[in-house]
C-alpha atoms as a PDB file:
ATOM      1  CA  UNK A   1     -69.670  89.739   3.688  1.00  0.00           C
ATOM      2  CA  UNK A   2     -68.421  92.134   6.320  1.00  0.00           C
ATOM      3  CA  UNK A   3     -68.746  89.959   9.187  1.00  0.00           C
ATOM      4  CA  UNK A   4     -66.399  87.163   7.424  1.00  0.00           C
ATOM      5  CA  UNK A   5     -64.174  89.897   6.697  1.00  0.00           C
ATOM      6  CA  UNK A   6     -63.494  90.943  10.505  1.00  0.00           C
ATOM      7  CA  UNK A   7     -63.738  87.403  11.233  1.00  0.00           C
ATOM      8  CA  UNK A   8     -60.838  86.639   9.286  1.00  0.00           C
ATOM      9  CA  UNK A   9     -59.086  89.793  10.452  1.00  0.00           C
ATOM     10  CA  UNK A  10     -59.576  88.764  14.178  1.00  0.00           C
ATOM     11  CA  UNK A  11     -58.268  85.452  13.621  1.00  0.00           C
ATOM     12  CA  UNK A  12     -54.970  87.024  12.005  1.00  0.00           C
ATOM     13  CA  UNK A  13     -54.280  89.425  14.557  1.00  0.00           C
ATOM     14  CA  UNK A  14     -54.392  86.525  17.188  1.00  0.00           C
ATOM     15  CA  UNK A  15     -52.051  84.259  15.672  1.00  0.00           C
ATOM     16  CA  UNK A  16     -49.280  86.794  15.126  1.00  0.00           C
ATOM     17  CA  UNK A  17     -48.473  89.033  18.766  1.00  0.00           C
ATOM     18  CA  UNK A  18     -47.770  92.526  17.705  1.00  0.00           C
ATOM     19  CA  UNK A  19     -47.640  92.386  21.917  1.00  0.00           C
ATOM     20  CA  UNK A  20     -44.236  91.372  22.127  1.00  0.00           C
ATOM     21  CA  UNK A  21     -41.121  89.913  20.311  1.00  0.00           C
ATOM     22  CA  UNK A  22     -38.546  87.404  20.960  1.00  0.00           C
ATOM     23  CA  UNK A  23     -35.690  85.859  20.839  1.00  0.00           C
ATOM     24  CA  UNK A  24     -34.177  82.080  20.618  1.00  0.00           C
ATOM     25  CA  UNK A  25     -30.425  81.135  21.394  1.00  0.00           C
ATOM     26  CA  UNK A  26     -29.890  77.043  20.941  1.00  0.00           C
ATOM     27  CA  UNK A  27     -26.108  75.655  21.301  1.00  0.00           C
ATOM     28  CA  UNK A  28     -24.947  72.534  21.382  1.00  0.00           C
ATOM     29  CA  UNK A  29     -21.779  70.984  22.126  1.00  0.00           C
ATOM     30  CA  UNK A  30     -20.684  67.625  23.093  1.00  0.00           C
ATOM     31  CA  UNK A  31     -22.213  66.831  26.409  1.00  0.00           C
ATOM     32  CA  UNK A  32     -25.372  69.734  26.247  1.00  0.00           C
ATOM     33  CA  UNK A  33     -27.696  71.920  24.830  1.00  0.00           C
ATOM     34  CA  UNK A  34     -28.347  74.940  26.319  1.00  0.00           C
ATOM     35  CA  UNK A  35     -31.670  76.888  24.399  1.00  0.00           C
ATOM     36  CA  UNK A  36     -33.017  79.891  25.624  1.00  0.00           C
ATOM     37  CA  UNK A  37     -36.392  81.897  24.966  1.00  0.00           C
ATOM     38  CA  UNK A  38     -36.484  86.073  25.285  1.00  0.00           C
ATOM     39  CA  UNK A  39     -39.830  87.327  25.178  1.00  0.00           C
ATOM     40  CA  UNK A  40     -39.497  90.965  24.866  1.00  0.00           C
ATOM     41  CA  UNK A  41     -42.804  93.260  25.227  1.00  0.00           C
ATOM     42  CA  UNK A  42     -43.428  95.956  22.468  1.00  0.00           C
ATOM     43  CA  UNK A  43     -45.562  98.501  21.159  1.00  0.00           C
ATOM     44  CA  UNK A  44     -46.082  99.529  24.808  1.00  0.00           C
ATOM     45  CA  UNK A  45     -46.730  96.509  26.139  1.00  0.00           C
ATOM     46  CA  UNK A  46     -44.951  95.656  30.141  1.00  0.00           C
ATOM     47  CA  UNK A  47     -45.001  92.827  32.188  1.00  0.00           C
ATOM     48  CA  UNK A  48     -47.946  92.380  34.613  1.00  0.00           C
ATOM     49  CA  UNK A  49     -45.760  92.016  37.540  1.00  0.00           C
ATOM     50  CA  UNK A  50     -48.983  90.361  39.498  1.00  0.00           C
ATOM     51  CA  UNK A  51     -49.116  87.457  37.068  1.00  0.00           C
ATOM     52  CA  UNK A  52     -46.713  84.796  37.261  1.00  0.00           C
ATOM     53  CA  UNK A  53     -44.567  83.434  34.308  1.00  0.00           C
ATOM     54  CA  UNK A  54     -43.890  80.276  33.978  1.00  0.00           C
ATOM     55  CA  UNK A  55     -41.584  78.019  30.759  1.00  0.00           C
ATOM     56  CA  UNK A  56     -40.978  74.735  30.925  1.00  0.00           C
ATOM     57  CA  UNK A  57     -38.702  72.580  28.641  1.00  0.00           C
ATOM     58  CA  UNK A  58     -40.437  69.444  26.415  1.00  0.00           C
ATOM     59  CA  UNK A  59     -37.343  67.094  27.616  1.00  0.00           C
ATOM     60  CA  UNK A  60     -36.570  64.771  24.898  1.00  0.00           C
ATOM     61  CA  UNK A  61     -36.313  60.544  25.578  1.00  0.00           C
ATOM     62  CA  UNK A  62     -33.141  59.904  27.592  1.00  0.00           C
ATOM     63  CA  UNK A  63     -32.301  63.629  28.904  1.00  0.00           C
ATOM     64  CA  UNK A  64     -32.524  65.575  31.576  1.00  0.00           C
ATOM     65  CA  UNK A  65     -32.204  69.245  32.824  1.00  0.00           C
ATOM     66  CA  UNK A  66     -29.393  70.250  34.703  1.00  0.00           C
ATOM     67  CA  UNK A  67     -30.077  73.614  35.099  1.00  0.00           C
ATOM     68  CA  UNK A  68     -32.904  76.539  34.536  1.00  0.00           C
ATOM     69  CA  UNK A  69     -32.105  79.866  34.751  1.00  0.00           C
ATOM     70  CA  UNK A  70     -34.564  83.467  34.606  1.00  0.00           C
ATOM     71  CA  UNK A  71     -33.278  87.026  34.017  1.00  0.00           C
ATOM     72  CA  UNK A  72     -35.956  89.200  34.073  1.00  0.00           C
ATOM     73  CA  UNK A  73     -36.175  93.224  33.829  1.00  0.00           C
ATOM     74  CA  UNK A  74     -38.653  95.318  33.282  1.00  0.00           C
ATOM     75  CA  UNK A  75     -38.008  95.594  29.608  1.00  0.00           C
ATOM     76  CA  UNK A  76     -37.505  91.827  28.997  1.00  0.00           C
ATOM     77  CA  UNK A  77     -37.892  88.338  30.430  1.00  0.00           C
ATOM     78  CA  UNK A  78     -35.389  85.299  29.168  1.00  0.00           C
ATOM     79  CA  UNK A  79     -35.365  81.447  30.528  1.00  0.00           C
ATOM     80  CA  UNK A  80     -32.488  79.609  29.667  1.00  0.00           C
ATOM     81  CA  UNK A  81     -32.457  75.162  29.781  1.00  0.00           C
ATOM     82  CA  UNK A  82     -29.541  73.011  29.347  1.00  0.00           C
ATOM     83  CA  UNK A  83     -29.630  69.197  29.158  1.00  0.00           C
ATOM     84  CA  UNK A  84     -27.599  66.772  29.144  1.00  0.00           C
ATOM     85  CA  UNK A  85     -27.856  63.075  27.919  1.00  0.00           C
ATOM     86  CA  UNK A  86     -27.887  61.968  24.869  1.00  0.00           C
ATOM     87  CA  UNK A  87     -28.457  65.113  22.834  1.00  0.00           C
ATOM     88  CA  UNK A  88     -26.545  64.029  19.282  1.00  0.00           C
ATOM     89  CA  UNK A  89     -29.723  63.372  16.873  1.00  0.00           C
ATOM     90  CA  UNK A  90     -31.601  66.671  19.032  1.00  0.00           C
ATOM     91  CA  UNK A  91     -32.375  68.788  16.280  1.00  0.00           C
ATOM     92  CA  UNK A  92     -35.060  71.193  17.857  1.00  0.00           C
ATOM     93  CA  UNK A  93     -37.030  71.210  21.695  1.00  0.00           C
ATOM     94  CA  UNK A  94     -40.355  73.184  22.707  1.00  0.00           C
ATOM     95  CA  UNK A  95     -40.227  75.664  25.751  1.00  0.00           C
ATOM     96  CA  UNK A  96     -43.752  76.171  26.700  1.00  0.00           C
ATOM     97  CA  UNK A  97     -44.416  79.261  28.138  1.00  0.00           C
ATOM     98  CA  UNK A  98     -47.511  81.202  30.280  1.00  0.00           C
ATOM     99  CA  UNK A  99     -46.792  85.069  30.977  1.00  0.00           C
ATOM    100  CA  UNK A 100     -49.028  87.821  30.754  1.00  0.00           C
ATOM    101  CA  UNK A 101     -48.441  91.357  29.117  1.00  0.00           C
ATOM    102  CA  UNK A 102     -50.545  94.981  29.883  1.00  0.00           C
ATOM    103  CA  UNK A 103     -51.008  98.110  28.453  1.00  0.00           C
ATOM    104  CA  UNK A 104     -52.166 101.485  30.536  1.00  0.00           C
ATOM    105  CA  UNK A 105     -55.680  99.661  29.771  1.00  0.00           C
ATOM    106  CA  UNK A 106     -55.815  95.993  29.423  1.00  0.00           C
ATOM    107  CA  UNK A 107     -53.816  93.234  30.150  1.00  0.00           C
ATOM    108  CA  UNK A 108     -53.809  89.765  28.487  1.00  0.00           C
ATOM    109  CA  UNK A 109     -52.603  86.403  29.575  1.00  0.00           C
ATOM    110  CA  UNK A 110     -50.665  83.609  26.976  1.00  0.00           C
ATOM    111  CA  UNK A 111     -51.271  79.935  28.175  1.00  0.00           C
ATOM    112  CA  UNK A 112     -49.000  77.342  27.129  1.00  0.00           C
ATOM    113  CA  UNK A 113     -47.409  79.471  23.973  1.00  0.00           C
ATOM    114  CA  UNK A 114     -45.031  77.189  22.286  1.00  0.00           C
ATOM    115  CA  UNK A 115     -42.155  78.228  21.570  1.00  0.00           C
ATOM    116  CA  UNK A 116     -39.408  76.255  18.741  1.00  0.00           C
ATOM    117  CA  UNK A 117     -35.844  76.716  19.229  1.00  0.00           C
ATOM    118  CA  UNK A 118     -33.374  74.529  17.450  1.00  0.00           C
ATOM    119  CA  UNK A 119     -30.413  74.956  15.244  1.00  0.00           C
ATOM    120  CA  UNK A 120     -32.215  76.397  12.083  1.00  0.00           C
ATOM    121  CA  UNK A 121     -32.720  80.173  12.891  1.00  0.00           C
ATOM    122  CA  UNK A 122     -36.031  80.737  11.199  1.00  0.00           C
ATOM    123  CA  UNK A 123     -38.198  78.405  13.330  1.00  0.00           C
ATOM    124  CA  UNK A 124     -41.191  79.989  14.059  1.00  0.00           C
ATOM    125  CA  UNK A 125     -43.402  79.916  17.071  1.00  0.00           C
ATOM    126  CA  UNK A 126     -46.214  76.495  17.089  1.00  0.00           C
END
C-alpha cells in the first residue's frame, strides 16, 4: 500500500512545476496575433545559464510568423510570436518550449513543455 501511495504522489508532483510559474498574453487584432509565454522560476529556482532555451510557435494552416522576440533576465524569461494570415477563426496556438531550471543542488531540464495561450484566460498548460 505504501509504495502506490508515493507512486501516486510522484506522479502529482511531476505534472504540476512548483519550479516555476508563468504567464500568457494572446491579442488579436485585425491583421495579427501576437501571444507570448513568461516562464518565471520560483521557490528558488534560476535559470541554468549553460542550457539553452528554446520555444517555438505550432503555426496554424495559412499563417506565418513575422516576428519572434526573447527578453530574458535573471529573474524571468518571456518569448513573444506574432502571425499574420488568416488568423479570424484562431482561437488558441501551442508554444512549445525546452529550458532548464537549478537550485544550489540540482538542476532539471523541460523538453518540449506545451504551453496553451489563447483568448480564454484559464487555459492551462498540455
Amino acid at each position: 500500500m505504501n509504495i502506490i501511495i508515493t507512486l501516486l504522489l510522484l506522479v502529482v508532483s511531476n505534472t504540476t512545476p512548483t519550479q516555476y510559474n508563468t504567464k500568457k498574453t494572446f491579442k488579436k487584432d485585425q491583421r495579427s496575433i501576437i501571444a507570448s509565454i513568461e516562464v518565471i522560476p520560483v521557490n528558488g529556482w534560476k535559470w541554468n545559464e549553460d542550457y539553452p532555451s528554446r520555444f517555438s510557435i505550432n503555426l496554424p494552416p495559412n499563417t506565418k510568423l513575422i516576428r519572434k522576440d526573447v527578453i530574458h533576465s535573471d529573474k524571468r524569461l518571456r518569448f513573444i510570436f506574432e502571425i499574420q494570415g488568416q488568423i479570424k477563426p484562431i482561437k488558441e496556438l501551442i508554444i512549445d518550449g525546452t529550458f532548464s531550471l537549478c537550485t544550489k543542488a540540482v538542476c532539471r531540464i523541460w523538453r518540449r513543455e506545451k504551453f496553451r495561450v489563447g483568448e480564454k484566460s484559464e487555459l492551462k498548460s498540455i
